[in-house]
Protein backbone atom coordinates (compact mmCIF):
# COMPACT_ATOMS: atom_id res chain seq x y z
CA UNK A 1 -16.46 -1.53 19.92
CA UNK A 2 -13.80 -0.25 17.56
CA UNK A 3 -15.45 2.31 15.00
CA UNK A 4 -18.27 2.61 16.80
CA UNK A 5 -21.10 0.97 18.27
CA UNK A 6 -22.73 -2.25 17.78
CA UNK A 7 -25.97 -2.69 15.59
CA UNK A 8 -29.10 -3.76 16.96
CA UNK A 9 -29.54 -7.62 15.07
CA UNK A 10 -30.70 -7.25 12.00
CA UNK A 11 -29.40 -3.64 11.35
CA UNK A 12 -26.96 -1.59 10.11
CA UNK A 13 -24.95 0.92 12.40
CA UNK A 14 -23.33 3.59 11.72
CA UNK A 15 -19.49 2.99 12.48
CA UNK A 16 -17.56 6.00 13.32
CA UNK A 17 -14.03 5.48 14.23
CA UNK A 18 -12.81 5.84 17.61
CA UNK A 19 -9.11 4.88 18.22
CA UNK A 20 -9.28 5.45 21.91
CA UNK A 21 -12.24 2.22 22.27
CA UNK A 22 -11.00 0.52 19.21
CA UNK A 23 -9.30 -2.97 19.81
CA UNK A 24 -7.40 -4.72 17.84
CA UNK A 25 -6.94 -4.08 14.23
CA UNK A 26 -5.80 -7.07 12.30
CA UNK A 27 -4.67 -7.74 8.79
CA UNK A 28 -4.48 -10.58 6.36
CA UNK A 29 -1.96 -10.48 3.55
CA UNK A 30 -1.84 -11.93 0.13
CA UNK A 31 -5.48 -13.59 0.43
CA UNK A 32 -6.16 -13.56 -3.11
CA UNK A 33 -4.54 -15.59 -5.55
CA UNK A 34 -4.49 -12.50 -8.41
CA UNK A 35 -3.04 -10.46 -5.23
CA UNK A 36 -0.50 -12.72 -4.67
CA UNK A 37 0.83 -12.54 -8.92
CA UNK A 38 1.21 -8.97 -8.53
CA UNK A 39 2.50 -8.40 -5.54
CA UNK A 40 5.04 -11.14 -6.37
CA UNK A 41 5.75 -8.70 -9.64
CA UNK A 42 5.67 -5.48 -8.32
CA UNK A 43 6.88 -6.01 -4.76
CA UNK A 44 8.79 -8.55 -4.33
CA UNK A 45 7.06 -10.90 -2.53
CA UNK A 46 6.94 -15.12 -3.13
CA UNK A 47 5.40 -16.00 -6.05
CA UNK A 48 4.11 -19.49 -4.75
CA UNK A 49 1.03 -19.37 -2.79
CA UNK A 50 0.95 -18.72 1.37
CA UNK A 51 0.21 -21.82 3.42
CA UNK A 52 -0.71 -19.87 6.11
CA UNK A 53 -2.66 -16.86 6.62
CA UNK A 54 0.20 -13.87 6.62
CA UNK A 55 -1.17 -11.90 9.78
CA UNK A 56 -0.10 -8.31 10.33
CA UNK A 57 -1.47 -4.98 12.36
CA UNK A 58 -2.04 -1.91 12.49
CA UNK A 59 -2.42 0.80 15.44
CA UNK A 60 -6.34 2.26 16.56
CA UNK A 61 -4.76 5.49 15.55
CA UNK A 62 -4.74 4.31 11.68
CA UNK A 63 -8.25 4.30 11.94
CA UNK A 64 -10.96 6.62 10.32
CA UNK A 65 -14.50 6.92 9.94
CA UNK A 66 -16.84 7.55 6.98
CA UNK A 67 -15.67 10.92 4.79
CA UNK A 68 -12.62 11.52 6.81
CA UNK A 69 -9.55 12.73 4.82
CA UNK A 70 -6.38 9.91 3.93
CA UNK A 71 -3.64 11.86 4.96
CA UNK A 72 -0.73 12.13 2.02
CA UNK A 73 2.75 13.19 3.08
CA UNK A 74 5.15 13.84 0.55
CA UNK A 75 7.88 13.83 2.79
CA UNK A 76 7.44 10.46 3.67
CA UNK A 77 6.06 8.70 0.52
CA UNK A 78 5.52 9.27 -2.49
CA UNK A 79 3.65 5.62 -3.58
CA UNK A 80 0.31 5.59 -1.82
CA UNK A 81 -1.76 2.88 -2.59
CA UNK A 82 -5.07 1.84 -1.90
CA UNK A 83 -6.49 -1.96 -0.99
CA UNK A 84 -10.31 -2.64 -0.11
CA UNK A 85 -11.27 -5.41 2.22
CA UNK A 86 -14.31 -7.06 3.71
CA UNK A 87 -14.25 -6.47 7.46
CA UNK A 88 -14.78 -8.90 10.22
CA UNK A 89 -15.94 -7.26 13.29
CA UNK A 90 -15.76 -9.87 16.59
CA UNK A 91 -18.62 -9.89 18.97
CA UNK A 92 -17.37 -12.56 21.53
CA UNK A 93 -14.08 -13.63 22.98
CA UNK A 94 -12.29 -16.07 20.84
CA UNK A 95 -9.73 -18.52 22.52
CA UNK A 96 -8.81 -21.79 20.48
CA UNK A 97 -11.41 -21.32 18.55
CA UNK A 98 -12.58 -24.64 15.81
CA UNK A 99 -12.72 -23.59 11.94
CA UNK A 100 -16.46 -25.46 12.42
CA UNK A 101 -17.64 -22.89 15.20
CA UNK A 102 -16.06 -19.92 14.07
CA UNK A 103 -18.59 -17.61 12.88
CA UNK A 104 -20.30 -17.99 15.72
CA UNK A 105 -18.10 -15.71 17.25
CA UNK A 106 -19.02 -12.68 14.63
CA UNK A 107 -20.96 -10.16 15.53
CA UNK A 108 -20.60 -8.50 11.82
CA UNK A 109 -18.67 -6.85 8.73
CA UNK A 110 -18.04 -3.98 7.21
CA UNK A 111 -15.93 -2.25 4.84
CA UNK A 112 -12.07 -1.31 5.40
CA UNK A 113 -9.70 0.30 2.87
CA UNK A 114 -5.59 -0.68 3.77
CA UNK A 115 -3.36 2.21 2.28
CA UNK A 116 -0.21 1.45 2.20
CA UNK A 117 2.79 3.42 1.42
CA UNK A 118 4.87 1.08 -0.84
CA UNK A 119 8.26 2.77 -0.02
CA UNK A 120 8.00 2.52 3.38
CA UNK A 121 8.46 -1.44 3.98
CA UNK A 122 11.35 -1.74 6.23
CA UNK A 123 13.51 -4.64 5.70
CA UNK A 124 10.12 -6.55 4.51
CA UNK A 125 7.69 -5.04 7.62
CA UNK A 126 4.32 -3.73 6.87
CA UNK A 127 3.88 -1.60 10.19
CA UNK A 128 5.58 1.73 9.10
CA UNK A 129 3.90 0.93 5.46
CA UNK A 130 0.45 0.58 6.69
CA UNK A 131 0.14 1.64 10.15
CA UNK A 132 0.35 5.24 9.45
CA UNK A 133 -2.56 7.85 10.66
CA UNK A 134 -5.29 7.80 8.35
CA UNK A 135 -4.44 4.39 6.83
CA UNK A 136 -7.61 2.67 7.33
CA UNK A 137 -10.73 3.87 6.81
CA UNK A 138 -13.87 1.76 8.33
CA UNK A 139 -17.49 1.64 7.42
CA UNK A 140 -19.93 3.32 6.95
CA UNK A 141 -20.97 0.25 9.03
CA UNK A 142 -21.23 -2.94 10.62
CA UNK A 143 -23.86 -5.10 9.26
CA UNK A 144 -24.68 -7.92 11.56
CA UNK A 145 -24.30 -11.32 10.43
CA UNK A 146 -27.55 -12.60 10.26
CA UNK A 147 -28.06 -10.00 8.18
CA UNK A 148 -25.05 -11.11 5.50
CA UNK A 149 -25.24 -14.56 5.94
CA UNK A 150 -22.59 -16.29 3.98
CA UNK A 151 -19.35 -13.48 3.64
CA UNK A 152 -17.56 -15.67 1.11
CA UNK A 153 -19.81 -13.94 -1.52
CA UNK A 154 -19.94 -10.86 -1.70
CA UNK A 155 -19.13 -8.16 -4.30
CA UNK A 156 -16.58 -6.10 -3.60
CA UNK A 157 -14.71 -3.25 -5.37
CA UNK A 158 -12.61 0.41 -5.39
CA UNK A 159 -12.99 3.33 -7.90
CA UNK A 160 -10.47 6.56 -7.56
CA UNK A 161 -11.77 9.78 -8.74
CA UNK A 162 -14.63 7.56 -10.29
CA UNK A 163 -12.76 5.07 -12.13
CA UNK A 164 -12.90 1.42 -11.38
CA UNK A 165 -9.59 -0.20 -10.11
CA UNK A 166 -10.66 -3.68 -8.12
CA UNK A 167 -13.31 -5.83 -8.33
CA UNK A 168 -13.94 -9.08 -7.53
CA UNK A 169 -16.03 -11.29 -4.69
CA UNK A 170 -15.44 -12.77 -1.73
CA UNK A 171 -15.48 -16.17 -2.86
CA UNK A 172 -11.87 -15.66 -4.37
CA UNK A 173 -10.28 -15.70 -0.63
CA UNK A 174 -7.20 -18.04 -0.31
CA UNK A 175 -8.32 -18.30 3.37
CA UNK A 176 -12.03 -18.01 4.25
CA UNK A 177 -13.25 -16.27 7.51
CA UNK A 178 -13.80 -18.94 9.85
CA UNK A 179 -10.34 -20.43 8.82
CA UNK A 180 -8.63 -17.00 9.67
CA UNK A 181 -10.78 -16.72 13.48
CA UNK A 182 -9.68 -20.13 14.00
CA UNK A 183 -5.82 -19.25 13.00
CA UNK A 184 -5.52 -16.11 14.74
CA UNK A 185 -7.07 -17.50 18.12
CA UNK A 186 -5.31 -20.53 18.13
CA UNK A 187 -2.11 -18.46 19.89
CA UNK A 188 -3.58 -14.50 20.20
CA UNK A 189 -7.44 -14.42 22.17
CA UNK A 190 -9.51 -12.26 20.12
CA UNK A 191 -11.51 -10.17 21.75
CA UNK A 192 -15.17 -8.38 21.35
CA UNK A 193 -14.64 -5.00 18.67
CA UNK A 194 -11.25 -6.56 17.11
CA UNK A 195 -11.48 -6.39 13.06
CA UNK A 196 -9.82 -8.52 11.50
CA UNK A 197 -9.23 -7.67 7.91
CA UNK A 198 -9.59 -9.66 5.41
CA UNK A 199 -7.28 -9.08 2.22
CA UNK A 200 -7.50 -7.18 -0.71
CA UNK A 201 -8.01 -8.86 -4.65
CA UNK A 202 -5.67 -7.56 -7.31
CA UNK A 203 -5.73 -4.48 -9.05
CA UNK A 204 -3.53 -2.26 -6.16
CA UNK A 205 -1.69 0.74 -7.91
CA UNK A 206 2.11 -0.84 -7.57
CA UNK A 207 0.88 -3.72 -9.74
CA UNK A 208 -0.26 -1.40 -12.64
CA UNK A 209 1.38 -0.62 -15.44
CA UNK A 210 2.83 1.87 -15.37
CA UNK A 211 2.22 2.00 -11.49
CA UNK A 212 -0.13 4.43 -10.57
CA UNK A 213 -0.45 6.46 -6.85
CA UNK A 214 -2.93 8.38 -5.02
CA UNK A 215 -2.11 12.03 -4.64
CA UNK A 216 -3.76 15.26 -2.85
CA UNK A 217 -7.35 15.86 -4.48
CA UNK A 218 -7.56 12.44 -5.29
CA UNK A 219 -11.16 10.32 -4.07
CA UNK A 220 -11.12 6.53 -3.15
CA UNK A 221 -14.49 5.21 -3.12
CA UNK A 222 -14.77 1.22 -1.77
CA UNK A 223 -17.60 -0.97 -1.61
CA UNK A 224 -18.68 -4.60 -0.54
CA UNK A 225 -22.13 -5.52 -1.83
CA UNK A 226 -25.25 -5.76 1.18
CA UNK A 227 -22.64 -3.06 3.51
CA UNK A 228 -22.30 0.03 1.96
CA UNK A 229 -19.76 2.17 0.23
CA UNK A 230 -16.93 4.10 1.76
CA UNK A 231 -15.87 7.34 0.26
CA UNK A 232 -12.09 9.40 1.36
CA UNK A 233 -10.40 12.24 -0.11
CA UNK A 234 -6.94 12.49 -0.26
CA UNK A 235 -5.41 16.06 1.43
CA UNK A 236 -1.70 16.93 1.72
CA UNK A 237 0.32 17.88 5.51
């Protein structure tokens, strides 16, 4: 299972990223309707509101566990921003699946952060942006779903260095879970371990004013209530 193994029901386990099982990693953009107002500000994206899900990736090798450094290079950005997300871990194959049955094909959720460097969109794509190593960190682990219940309310927020910069609950998705599962699997199977992330709420660093960045010595804390808290620092290479 990507980021580690799978929790007995009822538990919590430890997920510790492993790009070489991991699956596929995928990503839901401008799922929040605050989101979508800044983002329509600061980056130039639509200011109406997406009637479909916006679905993007990003590569195993983006992935790290619990603690592990974000990786800044000041060669190659100098806007890194920061984006917490409920996770959706799958725990059986998904092929056409119906909005009604979806959640039956989660085995749990956990916590992902999305950095992003904001100057390197290409021509409108994410992957160079996003996909870089270190970009998203997973954990610290995958509560099963019988254990969570109903995701579309749930807490969630982001500090840096200790200061609150999101916050804001699940319920405020665009599009909920089951309606992304069913989306996604309607033309790409989903398969046991893939994550599918879920979007961030406002509150990113671009759509600040003035815009504010992470930099080296810099520590991104992210949490989604009943899953637990992830913590990074920020080193230079």
């Amino acid at each position: 299972m990507a980021g580690g193994r799978r929790a007995a029901a009822g538990q919590c386990q430890a997920a510790g990223a492993d790009p070489a099982a991991a699956q596929e990693h995928f990503r839901v953009g401008l799922n929040y309707v605050e989101h979508v107002a800044e983002s329509s500000r600061a980056l130039d994206t639509a200011k109406e509101l997406p009637k479909q899900p916006i679905i993007f990736s990003k590569p195993p090798t983006s992935v790290i566990g619990p603690n592990e450094a974000i990786e800044h290079n000041r060669t190659i950005t100098q806007q890194l921003d920061w984006e917490v997300e409920l996770a959706v871990v799958m725990g059986r194959t998904a092929r056409r699946i119906p909005e009604a049955q979806a959640l039956d094909f989660v085995f749990g959720y956990s916590v992902m952060i999305d950095v992003s460097a904001r100057d390197n969109r290409r021509a409108g794509q994410w992957l160079y942006s996003k996909g870089q190593d270190t970009y998203a960190p997973f954990g610290p682990c995958i509560v099963t779903a019988d254990e969570i219940g109903d995701p579309h309310a749930l807490d969630l927020w982001l500090t840096v260095n200790g200061v609150e910069k999101q916050r804001s609950n699940t319920r405020h998705m665009l599009f909920k879970v089951p309606l992304l599962i069913s989306d996604i699997s309607a033309a790409i199977t989903l398969e046991p371990g893939d994550i599918i992330a879920t979007g961030t709420p406002d509150g990113v660093g671009a759509g600040r004013t003035p815009q504010e960045w992470l930099w080296p010595g810099d520590v991104v804390e992210a949490e989604v209530a009943g899953i637990g808290r992830l913590r990074h620092p920020v080193v230079a290479v």
